[in-house]
N, C-alpha and C. Protein backbone atom coordinates (compact mmCIF):
# COMPACT_ATOMS: atom_id res chain seq x y z
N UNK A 1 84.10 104.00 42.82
CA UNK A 1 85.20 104.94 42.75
C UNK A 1 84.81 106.09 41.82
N UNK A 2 84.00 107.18 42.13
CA UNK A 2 83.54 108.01 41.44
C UNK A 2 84.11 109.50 42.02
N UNK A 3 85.43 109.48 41.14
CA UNK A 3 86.55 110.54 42.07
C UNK A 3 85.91 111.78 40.79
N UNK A 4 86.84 112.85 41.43
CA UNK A 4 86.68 113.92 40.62
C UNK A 4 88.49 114.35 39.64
N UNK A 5 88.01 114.27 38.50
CA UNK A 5 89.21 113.87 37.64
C UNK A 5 89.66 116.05 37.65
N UNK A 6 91.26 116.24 38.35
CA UNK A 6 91.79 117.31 38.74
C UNK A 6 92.77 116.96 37.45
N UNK A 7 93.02 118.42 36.49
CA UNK A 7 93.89 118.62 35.55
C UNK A 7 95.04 119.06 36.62
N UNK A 8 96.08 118.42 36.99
CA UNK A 8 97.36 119.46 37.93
C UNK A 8 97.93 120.24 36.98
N UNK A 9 98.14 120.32 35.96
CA UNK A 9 98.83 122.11 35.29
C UNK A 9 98.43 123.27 35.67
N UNK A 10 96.34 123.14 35.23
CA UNK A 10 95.67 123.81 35.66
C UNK A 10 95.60 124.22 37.20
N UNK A 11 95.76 122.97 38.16
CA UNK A 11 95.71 123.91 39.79
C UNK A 11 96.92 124.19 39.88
N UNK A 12 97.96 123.65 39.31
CA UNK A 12 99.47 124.35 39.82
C UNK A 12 99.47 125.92 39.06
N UNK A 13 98.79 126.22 38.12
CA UNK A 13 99.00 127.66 37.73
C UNK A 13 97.81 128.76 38.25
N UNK A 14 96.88 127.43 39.01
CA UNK A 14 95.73 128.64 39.55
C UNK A 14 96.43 128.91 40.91
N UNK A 15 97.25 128.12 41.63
CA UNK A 15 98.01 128.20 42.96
C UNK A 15 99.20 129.45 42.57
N UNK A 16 99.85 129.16 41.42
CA UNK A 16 100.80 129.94 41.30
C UNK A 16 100.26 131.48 40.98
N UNK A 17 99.12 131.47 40.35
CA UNK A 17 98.29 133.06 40.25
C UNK A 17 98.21 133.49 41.39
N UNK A 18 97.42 132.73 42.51
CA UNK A 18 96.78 133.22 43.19
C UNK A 18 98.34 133.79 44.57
N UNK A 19 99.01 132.68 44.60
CA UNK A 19 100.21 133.85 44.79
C UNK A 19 100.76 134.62 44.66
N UNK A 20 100.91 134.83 43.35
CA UNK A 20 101.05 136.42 43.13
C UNK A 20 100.08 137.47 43.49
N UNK A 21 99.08 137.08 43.13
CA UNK A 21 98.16 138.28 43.17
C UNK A 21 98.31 138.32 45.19
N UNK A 22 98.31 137.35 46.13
CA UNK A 22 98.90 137.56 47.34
C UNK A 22 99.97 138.62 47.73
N UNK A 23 100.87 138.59 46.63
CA UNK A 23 101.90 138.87 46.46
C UNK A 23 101.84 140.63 46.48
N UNK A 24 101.33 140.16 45.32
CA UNK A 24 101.38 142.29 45.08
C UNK A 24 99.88 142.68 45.82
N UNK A 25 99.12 142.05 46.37
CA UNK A 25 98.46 142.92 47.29
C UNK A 25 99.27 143.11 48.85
N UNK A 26 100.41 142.40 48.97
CA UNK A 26 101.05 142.88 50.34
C UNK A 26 102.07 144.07 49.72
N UNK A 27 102.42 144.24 48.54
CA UNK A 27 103.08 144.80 48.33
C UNK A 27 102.85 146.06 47.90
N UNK A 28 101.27 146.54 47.36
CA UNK A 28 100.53 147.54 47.62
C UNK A 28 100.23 148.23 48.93
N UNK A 29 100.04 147.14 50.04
CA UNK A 29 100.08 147.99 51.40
C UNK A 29 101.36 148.22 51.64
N UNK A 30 102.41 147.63 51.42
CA UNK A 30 103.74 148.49 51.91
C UNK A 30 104.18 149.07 51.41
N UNK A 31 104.25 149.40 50.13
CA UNK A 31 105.35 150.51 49.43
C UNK A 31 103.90 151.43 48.45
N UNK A 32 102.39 151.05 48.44
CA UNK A 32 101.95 151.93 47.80
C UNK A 32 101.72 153.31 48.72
N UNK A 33 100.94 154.40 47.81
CA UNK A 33 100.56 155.80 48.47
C UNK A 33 99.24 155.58 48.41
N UNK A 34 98.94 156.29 49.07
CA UNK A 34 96.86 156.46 49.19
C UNK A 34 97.07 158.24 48.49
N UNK A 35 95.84 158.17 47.79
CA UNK A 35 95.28 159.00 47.12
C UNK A 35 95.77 160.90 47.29
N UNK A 36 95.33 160.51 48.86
CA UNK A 36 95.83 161.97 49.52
C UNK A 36 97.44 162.24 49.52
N UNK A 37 98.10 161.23 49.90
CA UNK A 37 99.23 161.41 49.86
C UNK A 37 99.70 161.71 48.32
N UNK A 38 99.29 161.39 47.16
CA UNK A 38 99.56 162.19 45.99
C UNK A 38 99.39 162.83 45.67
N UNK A 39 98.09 163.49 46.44
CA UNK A 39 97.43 164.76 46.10
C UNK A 39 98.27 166.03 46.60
N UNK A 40 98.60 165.27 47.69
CA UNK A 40 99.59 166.51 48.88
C UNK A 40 100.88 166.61 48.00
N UNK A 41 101.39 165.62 47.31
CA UNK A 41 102.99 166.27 46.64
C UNK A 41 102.71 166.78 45.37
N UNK A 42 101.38 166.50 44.89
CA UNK A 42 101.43 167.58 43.78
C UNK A 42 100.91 168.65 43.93
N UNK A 43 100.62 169.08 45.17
CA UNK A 43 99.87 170.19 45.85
C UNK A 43 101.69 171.14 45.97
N UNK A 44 102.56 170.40 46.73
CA UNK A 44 103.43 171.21 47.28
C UNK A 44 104.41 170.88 45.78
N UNK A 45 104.35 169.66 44.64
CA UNK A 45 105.07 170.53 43.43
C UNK A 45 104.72 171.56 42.93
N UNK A 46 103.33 172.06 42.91
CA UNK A 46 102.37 172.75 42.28
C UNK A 46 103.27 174.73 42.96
N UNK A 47 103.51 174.29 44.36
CA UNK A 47 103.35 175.45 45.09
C UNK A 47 105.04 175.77 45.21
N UNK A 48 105.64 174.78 45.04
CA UNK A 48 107.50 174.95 44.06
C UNK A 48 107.31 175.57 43.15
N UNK A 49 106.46 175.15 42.04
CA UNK A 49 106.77 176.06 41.48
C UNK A 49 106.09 176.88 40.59
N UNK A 50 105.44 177.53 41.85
CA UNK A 50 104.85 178.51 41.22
C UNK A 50 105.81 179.99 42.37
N UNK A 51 106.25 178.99 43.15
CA UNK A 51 107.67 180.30 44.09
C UNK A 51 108.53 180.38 42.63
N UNK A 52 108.96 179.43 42.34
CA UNK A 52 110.39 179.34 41.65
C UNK A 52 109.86 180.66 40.69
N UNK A 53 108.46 180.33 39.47
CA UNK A 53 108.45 181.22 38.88
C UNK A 53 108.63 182.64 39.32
N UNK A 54 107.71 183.04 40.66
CA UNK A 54 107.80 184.50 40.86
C UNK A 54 108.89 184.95 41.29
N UNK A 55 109.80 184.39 41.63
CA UNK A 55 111.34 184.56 41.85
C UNK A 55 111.48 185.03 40.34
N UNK A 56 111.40 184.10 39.49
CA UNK A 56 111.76 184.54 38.02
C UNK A 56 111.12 185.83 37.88
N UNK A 57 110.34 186.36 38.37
CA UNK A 57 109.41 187.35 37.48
C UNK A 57 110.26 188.94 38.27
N UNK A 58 110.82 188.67 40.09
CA UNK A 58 110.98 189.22 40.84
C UNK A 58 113.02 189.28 40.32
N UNK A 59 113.15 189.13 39.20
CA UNK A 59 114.75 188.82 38.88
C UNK A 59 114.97 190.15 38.80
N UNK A 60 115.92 190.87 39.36
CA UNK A 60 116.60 192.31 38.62
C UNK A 60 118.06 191.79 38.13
N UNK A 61 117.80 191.87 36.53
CA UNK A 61 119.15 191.75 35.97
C UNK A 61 119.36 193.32 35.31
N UNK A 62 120.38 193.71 34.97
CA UNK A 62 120.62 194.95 34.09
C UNK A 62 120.84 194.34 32.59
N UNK A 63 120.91 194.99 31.54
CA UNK A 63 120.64 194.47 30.50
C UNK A 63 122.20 194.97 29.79
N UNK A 64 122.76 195.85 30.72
CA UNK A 64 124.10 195.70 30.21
C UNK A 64 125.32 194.71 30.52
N UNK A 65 126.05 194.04 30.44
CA UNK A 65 126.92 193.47 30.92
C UNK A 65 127.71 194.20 31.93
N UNK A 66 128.53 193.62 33.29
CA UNK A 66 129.38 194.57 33.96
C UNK A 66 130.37 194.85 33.80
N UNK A 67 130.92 196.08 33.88
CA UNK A 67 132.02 197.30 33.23
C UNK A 67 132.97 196.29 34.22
N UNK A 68 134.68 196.25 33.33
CA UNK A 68 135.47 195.89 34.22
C UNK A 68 136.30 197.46 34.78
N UNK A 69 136.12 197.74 35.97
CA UNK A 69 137.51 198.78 35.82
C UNK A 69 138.48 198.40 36.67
């Protein structure tokens, strides 16, 4: 009878790791972004606002307040 002596804490927490890590690699393909796709929204925050500013720059205010009559 020359068995192989198994600690069970140890495989119940290498089972329970290895589920997770199952876990959040399905959960990286469904809800993560790939690279480009972050690149592209900070491409089009980038290009918000750099409109928004020249709007700012393109502002005509008068520097007086308006007359009531």
């Amino acid at each position: 009878m020359s068995g192989k002596i198994v600690n069970l804490r140890q495989t119940r927490k290498r089972k329970t790791r290895e589920a997770a890590e199952d876990k959040a690699a399905d959960n990286r393909v469904k809800f993560g972004r790939t690279k480009e796709q972050k690149a592209e929204d900070a491409a089009a925050s980038a290009r918000r606002d750099k409109a928004v500013e020249q709007l700012e720059w393109h502002r005509m205010e008068s520097d007086e307040p308006p007359s009531k009559s």
